[in-house]
PDB file of N, CA and C in Angstrom:
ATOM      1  N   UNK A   1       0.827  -1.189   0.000  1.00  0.00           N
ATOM      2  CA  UNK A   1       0.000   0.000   0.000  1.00  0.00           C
ATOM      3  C   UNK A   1       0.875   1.257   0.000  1.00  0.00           C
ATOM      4  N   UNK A   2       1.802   1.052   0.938  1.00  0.00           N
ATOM      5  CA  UNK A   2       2.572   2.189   1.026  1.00  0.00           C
ATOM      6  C   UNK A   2       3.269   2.739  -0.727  1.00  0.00           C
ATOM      7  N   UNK A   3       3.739   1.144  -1.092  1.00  0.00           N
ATOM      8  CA  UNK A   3       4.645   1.480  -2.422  1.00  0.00           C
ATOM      9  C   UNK A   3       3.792   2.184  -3.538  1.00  0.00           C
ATOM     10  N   UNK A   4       2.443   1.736  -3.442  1.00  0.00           N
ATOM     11  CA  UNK A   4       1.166   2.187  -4.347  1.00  0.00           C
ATOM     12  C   UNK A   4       1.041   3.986  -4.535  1.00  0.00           C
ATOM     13  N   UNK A   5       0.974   4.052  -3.048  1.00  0.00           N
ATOM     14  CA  UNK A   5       0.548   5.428  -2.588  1.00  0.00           C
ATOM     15  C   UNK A   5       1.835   6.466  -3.241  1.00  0.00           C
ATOM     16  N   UNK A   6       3.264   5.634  -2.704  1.00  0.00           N
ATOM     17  CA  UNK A   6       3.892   6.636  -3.175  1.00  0.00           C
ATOM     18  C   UNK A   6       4.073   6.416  -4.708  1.00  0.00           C
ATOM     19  N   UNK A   7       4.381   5.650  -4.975  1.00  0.00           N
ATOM     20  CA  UNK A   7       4.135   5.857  -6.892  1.00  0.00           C
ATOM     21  C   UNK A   7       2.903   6.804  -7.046  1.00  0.00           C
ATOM     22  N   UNK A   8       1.742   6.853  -6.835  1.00  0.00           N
ATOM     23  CA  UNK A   8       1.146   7.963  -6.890  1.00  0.00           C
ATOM     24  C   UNK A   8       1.288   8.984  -7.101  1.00  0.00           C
ATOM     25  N   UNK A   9       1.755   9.578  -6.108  1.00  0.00           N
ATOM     26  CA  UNK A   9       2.243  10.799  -5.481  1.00  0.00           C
ATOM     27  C   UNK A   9       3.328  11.173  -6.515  1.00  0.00           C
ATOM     28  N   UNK A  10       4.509  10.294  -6.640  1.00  0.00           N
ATOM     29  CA  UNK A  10       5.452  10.989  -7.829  1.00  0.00           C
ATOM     30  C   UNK A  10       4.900  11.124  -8.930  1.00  0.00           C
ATOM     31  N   UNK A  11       3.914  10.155  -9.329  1.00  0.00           N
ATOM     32  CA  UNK A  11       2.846  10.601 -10.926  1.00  0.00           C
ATOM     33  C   UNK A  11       2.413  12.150 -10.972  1.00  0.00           C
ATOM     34  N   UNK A  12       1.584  12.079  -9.678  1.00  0.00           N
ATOM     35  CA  UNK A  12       0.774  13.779  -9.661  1.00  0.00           C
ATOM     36  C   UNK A  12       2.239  14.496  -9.460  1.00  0.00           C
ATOM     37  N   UNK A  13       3.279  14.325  -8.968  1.00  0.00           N
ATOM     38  CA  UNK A  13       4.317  15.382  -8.866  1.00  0.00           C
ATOM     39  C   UNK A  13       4.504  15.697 -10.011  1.00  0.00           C
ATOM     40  N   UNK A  14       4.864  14.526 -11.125  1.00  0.00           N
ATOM     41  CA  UNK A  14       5.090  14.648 -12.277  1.00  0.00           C
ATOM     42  C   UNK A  14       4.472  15.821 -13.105  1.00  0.00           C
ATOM     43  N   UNK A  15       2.735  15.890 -12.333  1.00  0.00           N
ATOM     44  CA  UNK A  15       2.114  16.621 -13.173  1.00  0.00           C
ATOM     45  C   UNK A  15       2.030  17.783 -12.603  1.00  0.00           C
ATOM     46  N   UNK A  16       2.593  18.472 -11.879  1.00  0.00           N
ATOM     47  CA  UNK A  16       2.613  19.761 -11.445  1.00  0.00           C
ATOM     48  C   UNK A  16       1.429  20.352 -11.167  1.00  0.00           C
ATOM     49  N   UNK A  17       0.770  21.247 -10.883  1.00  0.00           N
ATOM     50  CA  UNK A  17      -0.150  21.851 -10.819  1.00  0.00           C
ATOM     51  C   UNK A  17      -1.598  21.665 -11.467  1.00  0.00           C
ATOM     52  N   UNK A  18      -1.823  20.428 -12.039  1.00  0.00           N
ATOM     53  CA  UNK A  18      -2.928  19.922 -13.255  1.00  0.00           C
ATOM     54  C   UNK A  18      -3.972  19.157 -11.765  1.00  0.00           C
ATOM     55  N   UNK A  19      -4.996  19.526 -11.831  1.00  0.00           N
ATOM     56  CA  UNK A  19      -6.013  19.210 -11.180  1.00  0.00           C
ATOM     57  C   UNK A  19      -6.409  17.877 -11.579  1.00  0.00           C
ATOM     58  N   UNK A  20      -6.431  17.075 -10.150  1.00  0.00           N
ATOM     59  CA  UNK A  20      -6.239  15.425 -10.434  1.00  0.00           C
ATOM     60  C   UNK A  20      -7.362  14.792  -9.659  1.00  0.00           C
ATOM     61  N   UNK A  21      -8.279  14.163  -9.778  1.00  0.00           N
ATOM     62  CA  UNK A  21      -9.110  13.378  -9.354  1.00  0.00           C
ATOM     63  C   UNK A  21      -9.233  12.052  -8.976  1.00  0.00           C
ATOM     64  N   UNK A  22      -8.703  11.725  -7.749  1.00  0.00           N
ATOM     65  CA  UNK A  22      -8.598  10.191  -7.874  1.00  0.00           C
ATOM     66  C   UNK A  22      -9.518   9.441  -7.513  1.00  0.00           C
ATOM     67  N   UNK A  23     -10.456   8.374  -8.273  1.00  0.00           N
ATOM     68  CA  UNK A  23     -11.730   7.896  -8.143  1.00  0.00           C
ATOM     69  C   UNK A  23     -11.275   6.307  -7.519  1.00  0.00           C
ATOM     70  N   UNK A  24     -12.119   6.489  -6.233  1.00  0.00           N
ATOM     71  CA  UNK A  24     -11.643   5.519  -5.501  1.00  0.00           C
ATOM     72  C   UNK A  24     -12.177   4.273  -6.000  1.00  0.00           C
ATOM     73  N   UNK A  25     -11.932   2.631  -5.601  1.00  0.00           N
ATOM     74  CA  UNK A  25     -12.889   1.478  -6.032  1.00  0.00           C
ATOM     75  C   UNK A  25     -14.121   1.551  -6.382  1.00  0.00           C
ATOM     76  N   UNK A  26     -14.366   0.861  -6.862  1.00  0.00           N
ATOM     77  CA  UNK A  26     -16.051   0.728  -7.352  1.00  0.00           C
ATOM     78  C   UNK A  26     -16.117  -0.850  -6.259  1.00  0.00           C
ATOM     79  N   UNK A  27     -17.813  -0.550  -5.807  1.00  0.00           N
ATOM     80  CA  UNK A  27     -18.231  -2.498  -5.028  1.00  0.00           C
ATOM     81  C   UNK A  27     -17.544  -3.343  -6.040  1.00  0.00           C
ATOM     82  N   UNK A  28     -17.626  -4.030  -5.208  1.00  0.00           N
ATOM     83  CA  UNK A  28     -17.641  -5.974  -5.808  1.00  0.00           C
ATOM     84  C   UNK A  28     -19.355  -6.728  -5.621  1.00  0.00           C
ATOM     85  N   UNK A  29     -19.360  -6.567  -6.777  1.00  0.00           N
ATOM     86  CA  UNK A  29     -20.215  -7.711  -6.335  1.00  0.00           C
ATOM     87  C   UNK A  29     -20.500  -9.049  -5.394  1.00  0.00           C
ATOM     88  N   UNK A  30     -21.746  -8.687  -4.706  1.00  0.00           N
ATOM     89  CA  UNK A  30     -21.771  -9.872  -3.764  1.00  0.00           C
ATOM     90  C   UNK A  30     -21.234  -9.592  -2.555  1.00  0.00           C
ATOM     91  N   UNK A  31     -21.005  -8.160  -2.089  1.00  0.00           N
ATOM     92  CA  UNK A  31     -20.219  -8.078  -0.989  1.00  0.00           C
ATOM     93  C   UNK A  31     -20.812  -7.199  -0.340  1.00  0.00           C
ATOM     94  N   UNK A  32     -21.231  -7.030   0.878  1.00  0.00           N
ATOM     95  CA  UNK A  32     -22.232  -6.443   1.870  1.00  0.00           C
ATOM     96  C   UNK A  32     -21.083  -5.035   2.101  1.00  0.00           C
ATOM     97  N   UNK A  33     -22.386  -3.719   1.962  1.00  0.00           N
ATOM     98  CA  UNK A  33     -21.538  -2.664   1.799  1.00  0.00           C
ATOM     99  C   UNK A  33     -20.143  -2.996   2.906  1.00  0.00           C
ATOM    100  N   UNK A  34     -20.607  -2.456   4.363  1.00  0.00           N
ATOM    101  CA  UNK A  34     -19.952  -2.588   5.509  1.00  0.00           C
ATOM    102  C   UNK A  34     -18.413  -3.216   4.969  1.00  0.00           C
ATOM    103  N   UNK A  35     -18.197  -4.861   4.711  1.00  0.00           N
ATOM    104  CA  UNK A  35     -17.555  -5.265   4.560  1.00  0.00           C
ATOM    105  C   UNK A  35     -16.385  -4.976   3.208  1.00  0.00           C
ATOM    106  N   UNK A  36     -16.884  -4.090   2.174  1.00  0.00           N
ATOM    107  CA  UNK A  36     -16.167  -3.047   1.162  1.00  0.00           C
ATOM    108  C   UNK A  36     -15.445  -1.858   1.633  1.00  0.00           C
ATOM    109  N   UNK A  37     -16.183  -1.752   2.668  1.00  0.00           N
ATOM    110  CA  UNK A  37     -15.839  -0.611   3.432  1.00  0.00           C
ATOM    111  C   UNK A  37     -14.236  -1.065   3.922  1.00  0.00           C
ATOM    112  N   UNK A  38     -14.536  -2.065   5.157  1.00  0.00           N
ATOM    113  CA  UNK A  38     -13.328  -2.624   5.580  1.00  0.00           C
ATOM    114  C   UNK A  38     -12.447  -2.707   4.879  1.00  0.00           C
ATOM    115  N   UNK A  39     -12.586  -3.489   3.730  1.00  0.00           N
ATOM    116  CA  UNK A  39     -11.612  -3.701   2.676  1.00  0.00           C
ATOM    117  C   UNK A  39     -10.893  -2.383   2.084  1.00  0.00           C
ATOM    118  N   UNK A  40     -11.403  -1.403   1.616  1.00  0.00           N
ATOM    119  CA  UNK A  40     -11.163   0.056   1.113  1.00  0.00           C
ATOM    120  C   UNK A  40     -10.659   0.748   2.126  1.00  0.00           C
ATOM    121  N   UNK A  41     -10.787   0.270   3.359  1.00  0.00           N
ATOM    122  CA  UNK A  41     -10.281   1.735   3.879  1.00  0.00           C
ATOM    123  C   UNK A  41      -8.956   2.109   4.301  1.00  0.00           C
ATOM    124  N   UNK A  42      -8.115   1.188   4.374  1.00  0.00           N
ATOM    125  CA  UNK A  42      -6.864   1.169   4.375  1.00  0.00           C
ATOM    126  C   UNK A  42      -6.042   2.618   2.977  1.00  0.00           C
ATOM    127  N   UNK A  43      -6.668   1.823   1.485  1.00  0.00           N
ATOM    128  CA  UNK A  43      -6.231   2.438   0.992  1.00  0.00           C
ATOM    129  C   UNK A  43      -7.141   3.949   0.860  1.00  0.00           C
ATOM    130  N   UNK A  44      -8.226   4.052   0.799  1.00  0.00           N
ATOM    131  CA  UNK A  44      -9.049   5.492   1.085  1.00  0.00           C
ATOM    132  C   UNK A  44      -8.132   6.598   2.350  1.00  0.00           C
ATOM    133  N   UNK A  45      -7.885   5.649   3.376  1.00  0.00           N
ATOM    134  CA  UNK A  45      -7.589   6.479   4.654  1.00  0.00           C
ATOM    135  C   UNK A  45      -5.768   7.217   4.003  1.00  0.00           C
ATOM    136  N   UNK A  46      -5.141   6.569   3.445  1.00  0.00           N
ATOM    137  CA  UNK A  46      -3.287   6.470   2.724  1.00  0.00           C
ATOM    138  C   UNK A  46      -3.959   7.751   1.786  1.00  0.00           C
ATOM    139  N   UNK A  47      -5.157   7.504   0.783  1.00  0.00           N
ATOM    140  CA  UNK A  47      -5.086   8.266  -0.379  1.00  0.00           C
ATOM    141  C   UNK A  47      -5.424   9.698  -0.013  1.00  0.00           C
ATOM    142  N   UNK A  48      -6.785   8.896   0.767  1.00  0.00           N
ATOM    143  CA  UNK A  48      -6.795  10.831   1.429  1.00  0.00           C
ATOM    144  C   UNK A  48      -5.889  11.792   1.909  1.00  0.00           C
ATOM    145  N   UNK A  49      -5.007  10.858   3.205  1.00  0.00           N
ATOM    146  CA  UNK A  49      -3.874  11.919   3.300  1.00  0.00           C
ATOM    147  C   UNK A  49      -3.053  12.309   2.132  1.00  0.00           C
ATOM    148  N   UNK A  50      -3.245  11.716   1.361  1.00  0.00           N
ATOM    149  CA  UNK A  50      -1.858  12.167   0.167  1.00  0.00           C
ATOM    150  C   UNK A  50      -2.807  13.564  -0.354  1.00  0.00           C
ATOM    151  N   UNK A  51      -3.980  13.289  -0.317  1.00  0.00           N
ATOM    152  CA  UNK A  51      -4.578  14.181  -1.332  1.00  0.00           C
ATOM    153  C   UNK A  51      -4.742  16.017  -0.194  1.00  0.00           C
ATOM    154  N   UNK A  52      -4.724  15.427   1.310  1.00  0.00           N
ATOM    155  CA  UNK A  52      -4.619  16.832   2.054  1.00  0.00           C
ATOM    156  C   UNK A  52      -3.313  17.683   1.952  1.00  0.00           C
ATOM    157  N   UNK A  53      -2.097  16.691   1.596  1.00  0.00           N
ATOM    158  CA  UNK A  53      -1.094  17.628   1.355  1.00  0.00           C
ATOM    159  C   UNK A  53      -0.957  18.337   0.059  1.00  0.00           C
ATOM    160  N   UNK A  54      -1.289  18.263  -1.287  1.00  0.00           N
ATOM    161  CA  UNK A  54      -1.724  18.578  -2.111  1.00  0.00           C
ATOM    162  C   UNK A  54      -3.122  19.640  -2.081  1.00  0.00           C
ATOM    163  N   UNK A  55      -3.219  20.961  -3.076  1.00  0.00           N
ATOM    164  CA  UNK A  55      -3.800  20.948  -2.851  1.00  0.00           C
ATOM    165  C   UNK A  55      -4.845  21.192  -4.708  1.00  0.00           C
ATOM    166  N   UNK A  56      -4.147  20.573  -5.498  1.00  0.00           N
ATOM    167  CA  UNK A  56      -4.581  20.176  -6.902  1.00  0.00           C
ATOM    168  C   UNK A  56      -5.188  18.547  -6.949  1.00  0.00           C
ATOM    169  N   UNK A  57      -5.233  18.243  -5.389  1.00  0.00           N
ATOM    170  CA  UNK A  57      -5.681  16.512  -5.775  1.00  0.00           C
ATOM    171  C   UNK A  57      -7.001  16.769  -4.946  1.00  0.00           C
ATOM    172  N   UNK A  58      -8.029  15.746  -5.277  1.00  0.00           N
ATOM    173  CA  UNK A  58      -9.233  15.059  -4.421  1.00  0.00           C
ATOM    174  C   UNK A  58      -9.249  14.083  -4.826  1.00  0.00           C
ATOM    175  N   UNK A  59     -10.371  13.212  -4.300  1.00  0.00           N
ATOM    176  CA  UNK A  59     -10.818  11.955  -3.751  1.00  0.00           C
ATOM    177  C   UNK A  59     -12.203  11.721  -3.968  1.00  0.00           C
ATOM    178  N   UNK A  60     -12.629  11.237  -5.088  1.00  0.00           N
ATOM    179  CA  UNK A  60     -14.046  10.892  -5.098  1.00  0.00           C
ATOM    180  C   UNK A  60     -14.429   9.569  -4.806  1.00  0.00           C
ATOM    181  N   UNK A  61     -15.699   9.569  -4.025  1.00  0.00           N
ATOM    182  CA  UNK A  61     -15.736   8.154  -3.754  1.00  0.00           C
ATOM    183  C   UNK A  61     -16.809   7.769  -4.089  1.00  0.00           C
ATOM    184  N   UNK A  62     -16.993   6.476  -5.438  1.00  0.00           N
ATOM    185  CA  UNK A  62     -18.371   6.079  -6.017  1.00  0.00           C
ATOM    186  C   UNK A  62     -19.241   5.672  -5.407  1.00  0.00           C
ATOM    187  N   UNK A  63     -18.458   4.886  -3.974  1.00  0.00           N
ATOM    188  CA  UNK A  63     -19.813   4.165  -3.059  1.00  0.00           C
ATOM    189  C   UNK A  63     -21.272   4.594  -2.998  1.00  0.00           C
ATOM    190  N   UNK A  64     -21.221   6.193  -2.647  1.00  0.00           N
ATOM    191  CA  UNK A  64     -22.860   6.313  -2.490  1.00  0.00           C
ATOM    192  C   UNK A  64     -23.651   6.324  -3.453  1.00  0.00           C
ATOM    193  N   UNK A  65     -22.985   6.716  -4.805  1.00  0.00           N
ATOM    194  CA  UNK A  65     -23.591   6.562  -5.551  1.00  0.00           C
ATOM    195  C   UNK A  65     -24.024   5.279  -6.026  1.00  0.00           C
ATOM    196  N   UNK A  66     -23.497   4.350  -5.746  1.00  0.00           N
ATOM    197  CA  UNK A  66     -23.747   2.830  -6.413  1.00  0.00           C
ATOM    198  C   UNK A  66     -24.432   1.749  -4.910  1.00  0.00           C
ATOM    199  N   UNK A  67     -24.290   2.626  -4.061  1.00  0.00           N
ATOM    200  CA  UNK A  67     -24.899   1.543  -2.930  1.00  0.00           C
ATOM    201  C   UNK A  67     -25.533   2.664  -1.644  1.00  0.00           C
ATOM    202  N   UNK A  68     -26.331   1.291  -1.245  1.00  0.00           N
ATOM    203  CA  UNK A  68     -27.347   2.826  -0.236  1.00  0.00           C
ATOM    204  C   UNK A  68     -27.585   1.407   0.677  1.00  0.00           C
ATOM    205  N   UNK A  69     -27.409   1.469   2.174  1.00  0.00           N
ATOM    206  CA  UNK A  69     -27.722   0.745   2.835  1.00  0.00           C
ATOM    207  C   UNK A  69     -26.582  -0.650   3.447  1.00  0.00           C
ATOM    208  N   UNK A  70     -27.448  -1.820   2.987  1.00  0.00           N
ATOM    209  CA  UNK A  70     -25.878  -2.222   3.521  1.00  0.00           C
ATOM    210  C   UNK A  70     -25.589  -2.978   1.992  1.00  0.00           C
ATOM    211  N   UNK A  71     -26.725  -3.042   1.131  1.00  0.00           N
ATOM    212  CA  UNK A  71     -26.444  -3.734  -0.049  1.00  0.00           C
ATOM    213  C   UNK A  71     -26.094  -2.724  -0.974  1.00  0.00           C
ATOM    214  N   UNK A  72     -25.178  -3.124  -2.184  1.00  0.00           N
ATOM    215  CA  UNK A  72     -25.284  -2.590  -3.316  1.00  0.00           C
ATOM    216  C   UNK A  72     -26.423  -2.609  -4.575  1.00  0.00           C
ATOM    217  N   UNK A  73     -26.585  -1.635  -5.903  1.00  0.00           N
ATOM    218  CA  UNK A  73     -27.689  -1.684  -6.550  1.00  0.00           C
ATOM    219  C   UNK A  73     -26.798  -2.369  -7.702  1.00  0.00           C
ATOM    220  N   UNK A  74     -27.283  -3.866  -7.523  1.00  0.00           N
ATOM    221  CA  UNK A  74     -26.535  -4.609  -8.584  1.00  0.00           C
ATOM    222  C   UNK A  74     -26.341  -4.466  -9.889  1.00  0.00           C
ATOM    223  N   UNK A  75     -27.864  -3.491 -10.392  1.00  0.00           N
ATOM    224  CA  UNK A  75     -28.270  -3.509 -11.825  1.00  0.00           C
ATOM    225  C   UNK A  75     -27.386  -2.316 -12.445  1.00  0.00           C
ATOM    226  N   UNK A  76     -26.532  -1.478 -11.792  1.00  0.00           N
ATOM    227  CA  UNK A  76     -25.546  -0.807 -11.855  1.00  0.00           C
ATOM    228  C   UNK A  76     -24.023  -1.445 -12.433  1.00  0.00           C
ATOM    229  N   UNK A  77     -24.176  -2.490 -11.838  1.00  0.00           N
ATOM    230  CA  UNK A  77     -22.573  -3.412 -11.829  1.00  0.00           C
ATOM    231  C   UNK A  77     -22.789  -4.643 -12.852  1.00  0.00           C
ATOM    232  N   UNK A  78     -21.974  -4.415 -13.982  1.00  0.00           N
ATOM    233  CA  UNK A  78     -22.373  -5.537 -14.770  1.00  0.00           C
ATOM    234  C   UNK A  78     -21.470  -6.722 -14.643  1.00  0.00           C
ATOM    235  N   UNK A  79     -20.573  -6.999 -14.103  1.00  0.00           N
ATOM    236  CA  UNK A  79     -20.145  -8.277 -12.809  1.00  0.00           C
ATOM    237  C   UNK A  79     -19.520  -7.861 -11.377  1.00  0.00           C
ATOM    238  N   UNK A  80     -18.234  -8.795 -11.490  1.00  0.00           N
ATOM    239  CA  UNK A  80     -17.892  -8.625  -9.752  1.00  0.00           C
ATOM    240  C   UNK A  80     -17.029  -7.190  -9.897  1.00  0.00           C
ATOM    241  N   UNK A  81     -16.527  -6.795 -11.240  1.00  0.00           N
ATOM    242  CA  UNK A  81     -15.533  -5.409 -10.922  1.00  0.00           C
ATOM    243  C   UNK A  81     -16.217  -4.414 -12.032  1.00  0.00           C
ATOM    244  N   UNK A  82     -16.755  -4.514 -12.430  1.00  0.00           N
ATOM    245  CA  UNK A  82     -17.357  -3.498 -13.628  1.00  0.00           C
ATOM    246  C   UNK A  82     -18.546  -2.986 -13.628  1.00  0.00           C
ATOM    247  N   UNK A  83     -18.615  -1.588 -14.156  1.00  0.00           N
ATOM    248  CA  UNK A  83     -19.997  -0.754 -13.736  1.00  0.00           C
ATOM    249  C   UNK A  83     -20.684  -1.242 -14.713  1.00  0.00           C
ATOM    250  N   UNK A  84     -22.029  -0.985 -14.877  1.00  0.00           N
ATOM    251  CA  UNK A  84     -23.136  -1.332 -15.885  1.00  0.00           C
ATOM    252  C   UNK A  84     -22.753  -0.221 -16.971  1.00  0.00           C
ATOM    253  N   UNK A  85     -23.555   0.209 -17.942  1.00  0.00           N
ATOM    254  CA  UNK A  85     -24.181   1.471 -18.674  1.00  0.00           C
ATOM    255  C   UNK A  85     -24.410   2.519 -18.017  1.00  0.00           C
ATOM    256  N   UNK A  86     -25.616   1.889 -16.864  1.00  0.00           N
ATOM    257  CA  UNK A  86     -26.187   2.907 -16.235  1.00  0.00           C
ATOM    258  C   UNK A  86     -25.656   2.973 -14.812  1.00  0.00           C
ATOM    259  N   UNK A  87     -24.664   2.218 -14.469  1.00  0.00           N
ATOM    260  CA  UNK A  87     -23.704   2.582 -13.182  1.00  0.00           C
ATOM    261  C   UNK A  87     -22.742   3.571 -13.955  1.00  0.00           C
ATOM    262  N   UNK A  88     -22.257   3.334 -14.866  1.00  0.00           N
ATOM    263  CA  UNK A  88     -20.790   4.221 -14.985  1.00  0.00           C
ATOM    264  C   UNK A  88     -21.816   5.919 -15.614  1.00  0.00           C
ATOM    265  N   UNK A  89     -22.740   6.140 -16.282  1.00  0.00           N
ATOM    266  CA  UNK A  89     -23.681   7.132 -15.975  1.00  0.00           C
ATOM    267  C   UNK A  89     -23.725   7.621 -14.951  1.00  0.00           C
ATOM    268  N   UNK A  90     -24.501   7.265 -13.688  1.00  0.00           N
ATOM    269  CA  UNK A  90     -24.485   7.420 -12.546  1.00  0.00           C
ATOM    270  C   UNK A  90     -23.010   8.225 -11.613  1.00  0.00           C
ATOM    271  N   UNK A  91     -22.597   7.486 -11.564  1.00  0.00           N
ATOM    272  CA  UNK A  91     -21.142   7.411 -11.157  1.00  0.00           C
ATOM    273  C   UNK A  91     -20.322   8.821 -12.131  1.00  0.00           C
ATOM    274  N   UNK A  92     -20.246   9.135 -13.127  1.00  0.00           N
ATOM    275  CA  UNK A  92     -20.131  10.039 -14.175  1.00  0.00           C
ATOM    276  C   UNK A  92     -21.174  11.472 -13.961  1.00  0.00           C
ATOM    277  N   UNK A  93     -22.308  11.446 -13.456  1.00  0.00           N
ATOM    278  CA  UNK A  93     -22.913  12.529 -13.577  1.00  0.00           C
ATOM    279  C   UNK A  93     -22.567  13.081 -12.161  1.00  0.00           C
ATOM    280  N   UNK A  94     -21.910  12.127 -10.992  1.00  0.00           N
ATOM    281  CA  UNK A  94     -21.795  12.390  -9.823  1.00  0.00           C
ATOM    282  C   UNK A  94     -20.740  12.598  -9.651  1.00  0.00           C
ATOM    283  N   UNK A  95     -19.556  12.337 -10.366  1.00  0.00           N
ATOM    284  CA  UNK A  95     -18.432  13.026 -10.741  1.00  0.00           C
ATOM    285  C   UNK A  95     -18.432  14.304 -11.108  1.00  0.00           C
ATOM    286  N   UNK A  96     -19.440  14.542 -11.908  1.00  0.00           N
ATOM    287  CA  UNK A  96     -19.425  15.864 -12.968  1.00  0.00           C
ATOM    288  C   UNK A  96     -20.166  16.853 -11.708  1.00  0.00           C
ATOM    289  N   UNK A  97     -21.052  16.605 -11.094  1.00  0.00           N
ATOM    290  CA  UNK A  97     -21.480  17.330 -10.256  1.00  0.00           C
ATOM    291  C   UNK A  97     -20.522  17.695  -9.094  1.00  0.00           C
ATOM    292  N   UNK A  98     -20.239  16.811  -8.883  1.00  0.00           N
ATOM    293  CA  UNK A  98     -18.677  17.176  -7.987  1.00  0.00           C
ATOM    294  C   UNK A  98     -17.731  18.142  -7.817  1.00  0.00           C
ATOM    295  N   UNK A  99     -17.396  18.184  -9.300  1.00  0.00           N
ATOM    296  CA  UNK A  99     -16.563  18.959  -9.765  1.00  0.00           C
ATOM    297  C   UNK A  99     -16.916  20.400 -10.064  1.00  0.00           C
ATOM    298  N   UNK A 100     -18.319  20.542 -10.225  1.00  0.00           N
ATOM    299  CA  UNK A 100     -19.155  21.479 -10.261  1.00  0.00           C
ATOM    300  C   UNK A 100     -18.879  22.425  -8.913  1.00  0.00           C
ATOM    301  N   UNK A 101     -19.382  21.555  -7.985  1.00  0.00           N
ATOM    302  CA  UNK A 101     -19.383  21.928  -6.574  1.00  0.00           C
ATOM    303  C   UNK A 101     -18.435  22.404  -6.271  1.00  0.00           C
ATOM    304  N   UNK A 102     -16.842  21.721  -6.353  1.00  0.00           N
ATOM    305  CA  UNK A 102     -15.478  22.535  -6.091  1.00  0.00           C
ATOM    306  C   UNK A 102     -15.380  23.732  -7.259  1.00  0.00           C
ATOM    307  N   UNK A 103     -15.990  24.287  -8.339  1.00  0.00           N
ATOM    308  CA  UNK A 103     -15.222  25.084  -8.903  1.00  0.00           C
ATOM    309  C   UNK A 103     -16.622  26.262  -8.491  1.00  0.00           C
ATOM    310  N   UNK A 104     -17.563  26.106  -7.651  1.00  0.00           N
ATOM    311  CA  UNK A 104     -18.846  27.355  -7.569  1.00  0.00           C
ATOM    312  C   UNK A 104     -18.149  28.269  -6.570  1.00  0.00           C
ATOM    313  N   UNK A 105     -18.502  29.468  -6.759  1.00  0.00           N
ATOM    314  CA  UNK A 105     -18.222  30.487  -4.926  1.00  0.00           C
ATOM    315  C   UNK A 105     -18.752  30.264  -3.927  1.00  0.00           C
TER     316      UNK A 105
END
């Protein structure tokens, strides 16, 4: 994790000042939110800090958009690692709104 994070970090160094978005995992299928959670947060908790020292990076995270409760909305995910049509839509308009949000007064 550590080696991940910092290869990272020298990529965005690489890129100097270019506004960078890093979109965290998407579910797995078949896997009770909670327990995605566990799994992700190791690297969520590493990425975030990288992204507070920076201040051209964030952190979007697809979860809410693709899961509400403790299950995910399967018809979103067209297997165990890939969004549907209408997940990567989803996921995409909630990106775009995002980004919206950081650039308003």
């Amino acid at each position: 994790l550590d080696s991940y994070v910092a290869a990272l970090e020298r990529q965005i160094d690489a890129l100097g000042q270019v506004s960078v978005t890093i979109v965290l995992d998407t579910p797995r299928r078949g896997l009770a939110v909670d327990l995605q959670r566990q799994r992700q947060a190791p690297f969520q908790r590493a990425v975030e800090a990288m992204a507070k020292r920076r201040a051209n990076v964030r952190v979007f995270d697809p979860m809410p958009v693709l899961c509400s409760g403790r299950w995910c909305e399967w018809h979103l995910l067209r297997d165990a690692n890939h969004l549907s049509r209408q997940g990567s839509v989803a996921v995409a308009r909630a990106l775009a709104a995002s980004e919206g949000a950081l650039r308003s007064p």
